[in-house]
Every structure is written in C-alpha cells, then in structure tokens.
C-alpha atoms as a PDB file:
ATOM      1  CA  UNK A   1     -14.575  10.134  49.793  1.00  0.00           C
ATOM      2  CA  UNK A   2     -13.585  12.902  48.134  1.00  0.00           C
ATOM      3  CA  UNK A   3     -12.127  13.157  44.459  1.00  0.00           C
ATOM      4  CA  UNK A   4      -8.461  13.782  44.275  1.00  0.00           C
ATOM      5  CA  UNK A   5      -7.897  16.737  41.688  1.00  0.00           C
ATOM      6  CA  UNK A   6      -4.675  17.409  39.744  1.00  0.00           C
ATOM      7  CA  UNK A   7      -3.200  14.376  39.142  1.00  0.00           C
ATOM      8  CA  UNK A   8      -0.277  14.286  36.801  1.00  0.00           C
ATOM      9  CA  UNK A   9       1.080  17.090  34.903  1.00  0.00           C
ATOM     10  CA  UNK A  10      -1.524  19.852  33.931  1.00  0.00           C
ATOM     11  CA  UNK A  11      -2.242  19.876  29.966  1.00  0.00           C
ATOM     12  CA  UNK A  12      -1.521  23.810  29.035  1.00  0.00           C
ATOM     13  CA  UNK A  13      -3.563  24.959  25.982  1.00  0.00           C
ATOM     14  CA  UNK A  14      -1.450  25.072  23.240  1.00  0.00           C
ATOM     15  CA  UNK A  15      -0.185  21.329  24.132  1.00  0.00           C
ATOM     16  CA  UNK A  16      -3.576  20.138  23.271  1.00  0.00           C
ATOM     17  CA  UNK A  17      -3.897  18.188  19.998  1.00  0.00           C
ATOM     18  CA  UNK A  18      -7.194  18.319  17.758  1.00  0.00           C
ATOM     19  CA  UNK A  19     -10.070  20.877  18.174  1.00  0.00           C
ATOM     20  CA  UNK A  20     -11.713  22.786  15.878  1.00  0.00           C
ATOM     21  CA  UNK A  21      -9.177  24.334  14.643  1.00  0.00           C
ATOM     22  CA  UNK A  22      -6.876  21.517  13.303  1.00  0.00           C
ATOM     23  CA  UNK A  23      -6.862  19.322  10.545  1.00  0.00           C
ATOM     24  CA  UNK A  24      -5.583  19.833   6.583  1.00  0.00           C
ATOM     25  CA  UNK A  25      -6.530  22.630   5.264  1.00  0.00           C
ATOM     26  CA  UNK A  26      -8.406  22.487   1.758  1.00  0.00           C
ATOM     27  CA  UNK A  27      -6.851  23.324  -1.147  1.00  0.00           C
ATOM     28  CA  UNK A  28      -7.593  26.825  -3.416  1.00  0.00           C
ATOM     29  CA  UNK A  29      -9.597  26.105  -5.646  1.00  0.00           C
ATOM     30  CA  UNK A  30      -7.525  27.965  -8.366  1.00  0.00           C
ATOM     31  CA  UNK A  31      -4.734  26.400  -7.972  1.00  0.00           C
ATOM     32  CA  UNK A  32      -6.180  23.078  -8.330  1.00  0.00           C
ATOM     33  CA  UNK A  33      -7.566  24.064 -11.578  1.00  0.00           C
ATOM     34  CA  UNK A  34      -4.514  25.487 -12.867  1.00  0.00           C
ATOM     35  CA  UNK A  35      -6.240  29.040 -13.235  1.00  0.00           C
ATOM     36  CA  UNK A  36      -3.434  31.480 -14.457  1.00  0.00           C
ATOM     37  CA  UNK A  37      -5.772  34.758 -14.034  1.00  0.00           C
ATOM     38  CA  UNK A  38      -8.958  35.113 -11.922  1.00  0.00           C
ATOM     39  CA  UNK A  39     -11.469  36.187 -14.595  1.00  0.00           C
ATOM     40  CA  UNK A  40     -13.721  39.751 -13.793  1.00  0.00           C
ATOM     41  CA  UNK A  41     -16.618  38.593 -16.108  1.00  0.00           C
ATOM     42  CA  UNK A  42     -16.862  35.444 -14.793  1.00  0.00           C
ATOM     43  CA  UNK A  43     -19.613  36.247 -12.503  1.00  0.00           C
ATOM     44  CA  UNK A  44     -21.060  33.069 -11.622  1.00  0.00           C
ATOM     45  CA  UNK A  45     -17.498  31.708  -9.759  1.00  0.00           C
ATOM     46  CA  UNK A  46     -17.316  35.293  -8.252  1.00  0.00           C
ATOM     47  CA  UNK A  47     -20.455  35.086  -6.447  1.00  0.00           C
ATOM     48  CA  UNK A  48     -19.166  32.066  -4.051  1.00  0.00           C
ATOM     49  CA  UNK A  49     -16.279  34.467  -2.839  1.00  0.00           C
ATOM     50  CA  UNK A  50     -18.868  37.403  -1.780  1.00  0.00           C
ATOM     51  CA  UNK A  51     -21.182  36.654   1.137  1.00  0.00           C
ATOM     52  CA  UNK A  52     -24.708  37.548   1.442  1.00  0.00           C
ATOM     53  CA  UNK A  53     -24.169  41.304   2.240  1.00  0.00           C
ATOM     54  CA  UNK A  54     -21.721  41.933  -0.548  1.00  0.00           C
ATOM     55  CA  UNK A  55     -18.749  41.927   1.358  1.00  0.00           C
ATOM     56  CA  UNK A  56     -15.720  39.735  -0.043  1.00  0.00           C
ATOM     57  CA  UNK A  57     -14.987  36.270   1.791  1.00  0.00           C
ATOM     58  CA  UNK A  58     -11.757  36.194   3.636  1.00  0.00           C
ATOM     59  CA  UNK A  59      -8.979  33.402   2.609  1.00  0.00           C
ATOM     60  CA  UNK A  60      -9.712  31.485   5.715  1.00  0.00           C
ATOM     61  CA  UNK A  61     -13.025  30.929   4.569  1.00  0.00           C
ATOM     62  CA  UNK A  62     -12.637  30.687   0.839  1.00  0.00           C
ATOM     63  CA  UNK A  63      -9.784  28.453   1.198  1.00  0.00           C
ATOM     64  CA  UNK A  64      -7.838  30.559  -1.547  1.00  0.00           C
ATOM     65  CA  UNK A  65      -4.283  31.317  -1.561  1.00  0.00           C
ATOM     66  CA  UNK A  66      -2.857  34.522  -0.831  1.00  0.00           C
ATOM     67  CA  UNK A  67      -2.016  35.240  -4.723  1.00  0.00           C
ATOM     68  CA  UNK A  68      -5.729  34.191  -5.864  1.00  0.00           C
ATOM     69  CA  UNK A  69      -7.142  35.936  -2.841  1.00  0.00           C
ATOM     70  CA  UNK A  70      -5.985  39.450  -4.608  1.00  0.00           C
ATOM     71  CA  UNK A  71      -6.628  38.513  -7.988  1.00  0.00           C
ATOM     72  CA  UNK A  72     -10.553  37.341  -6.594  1.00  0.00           C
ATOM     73  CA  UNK A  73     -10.974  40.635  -4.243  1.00  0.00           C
ATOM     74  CA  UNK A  74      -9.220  42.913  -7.652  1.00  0.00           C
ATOM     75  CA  UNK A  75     -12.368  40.442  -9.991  1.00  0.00           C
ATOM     76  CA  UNK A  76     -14.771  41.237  -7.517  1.00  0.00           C
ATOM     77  CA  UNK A  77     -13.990  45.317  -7.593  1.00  0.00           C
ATOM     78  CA  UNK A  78     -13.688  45.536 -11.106  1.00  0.00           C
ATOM     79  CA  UNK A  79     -17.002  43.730 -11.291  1.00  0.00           C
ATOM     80  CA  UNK A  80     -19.044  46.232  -9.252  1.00  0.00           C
ATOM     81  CA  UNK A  81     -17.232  48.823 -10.909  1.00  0.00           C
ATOM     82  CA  UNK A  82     -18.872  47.417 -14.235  1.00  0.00           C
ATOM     83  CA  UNK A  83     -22.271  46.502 -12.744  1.00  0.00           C
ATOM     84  CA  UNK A  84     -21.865  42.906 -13.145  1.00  0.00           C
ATOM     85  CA  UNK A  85     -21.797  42.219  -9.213  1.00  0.00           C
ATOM     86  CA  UNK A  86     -23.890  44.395  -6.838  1.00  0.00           C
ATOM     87  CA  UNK A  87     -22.047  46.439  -4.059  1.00  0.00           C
ATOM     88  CA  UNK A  88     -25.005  45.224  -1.435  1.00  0.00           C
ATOM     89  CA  UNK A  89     -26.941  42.474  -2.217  1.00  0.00           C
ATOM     90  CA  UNK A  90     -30.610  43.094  -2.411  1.00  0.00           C
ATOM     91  CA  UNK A  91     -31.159  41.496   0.997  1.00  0.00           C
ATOM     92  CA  UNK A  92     -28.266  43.739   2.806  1.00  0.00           C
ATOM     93  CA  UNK A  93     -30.887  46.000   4.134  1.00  0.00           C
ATOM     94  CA  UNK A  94     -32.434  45.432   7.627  1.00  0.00           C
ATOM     95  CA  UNK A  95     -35.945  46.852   8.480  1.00  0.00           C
ATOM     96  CA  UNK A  96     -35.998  45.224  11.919  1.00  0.00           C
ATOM     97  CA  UNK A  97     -36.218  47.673  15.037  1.00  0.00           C
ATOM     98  CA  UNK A  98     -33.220  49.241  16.077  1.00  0.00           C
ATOM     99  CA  UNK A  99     -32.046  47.900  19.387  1.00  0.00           C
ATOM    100  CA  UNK A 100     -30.454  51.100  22.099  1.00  0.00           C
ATOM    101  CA  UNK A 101     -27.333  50.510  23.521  1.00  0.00           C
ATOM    102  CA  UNK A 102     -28.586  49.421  26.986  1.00  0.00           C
ATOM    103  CA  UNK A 103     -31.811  47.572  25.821  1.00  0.00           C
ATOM    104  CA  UNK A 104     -31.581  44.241  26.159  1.00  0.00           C
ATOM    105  CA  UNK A 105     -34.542  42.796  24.275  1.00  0.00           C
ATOM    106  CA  UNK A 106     -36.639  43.216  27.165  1.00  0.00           C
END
C-alpha cells in the first residue's frame, strides 16, 4: 500500500518555528559593561572583534550593538593607523597552488 502524501495543510517556510536561526540573541558586550567609549589602545579586547585575516567581525557575529559596532570598527582603524593592530595578520597570506577557474581539483 502506498503512502498517502499531503495530508493536512502544507507548513510554508516562514511559518516554521525554531532552526538555526532563532533563539535570544546575546547581549553586546559593551553595553553590559557599561562601556561609555570603545578604547583604541586597548588592544587586547580589539583583537576578539578582528578575525584571523584582519578583517573586522560583523555585528551578527560579535554580538555588538549598532552604536559599539562603529565605535569598535573607528578603535580598530585608528589602531592600524598607529601600528598597534596589524592590517593582515601574519597568517593572511596563502602559498597554496592557485586553483583555474574550470579546474576542479582533479
């Protein structure tokens, strides 16, 4: 016997509840430290916010709010600018082959 498909109402994709992408988001980190002014020289906090090939972390992954977002990204600039952060970390280059557009690691 065959199985009977589409029973009941179809679930549509933005009815769905849970996934990945729910749940609380964190709180910035700032804020729940009461930090007035992200601080340039303050380059031990500044390296968490700058990934492993220099570029600055987004919000979504920092969990910072918008305001401490562009107070870290205007720390982090002002940093380099000072040579206190590097603008590409040391491991940024890549001596691996280059791969051609149609090669497909064959």
């Amino acid at each position: 016997m065959a199985k009977a498909r589409g029973r009941g109402k179809p679930v549509r994709r933005r009815d769905k509840k849970g996934g990945p992408g729910s749940g609380r988001r964190k709180p910035c980190q700032h804020c729940r430290d009461k930090v007035e002014q992200v601080d340039y020289k303050d380059v031990v906090s500044l390296r968490k916010f700058v990934s492993e090939k220099g570029k600055i972390r987004s919000r979504r992954i920092t969990g910072a709010c918008r305001r401490h977002q562009g107070q870290i990204a205007r720390a982090v600039k002002r940093a380099r600018e000072l040579a206190l952060l590097p603008y590409v970390n040391e491991g940024g280059r890549d001596d691996s082959p280059r791969r051609e557009r149609g090669d497909r690691g064959r």
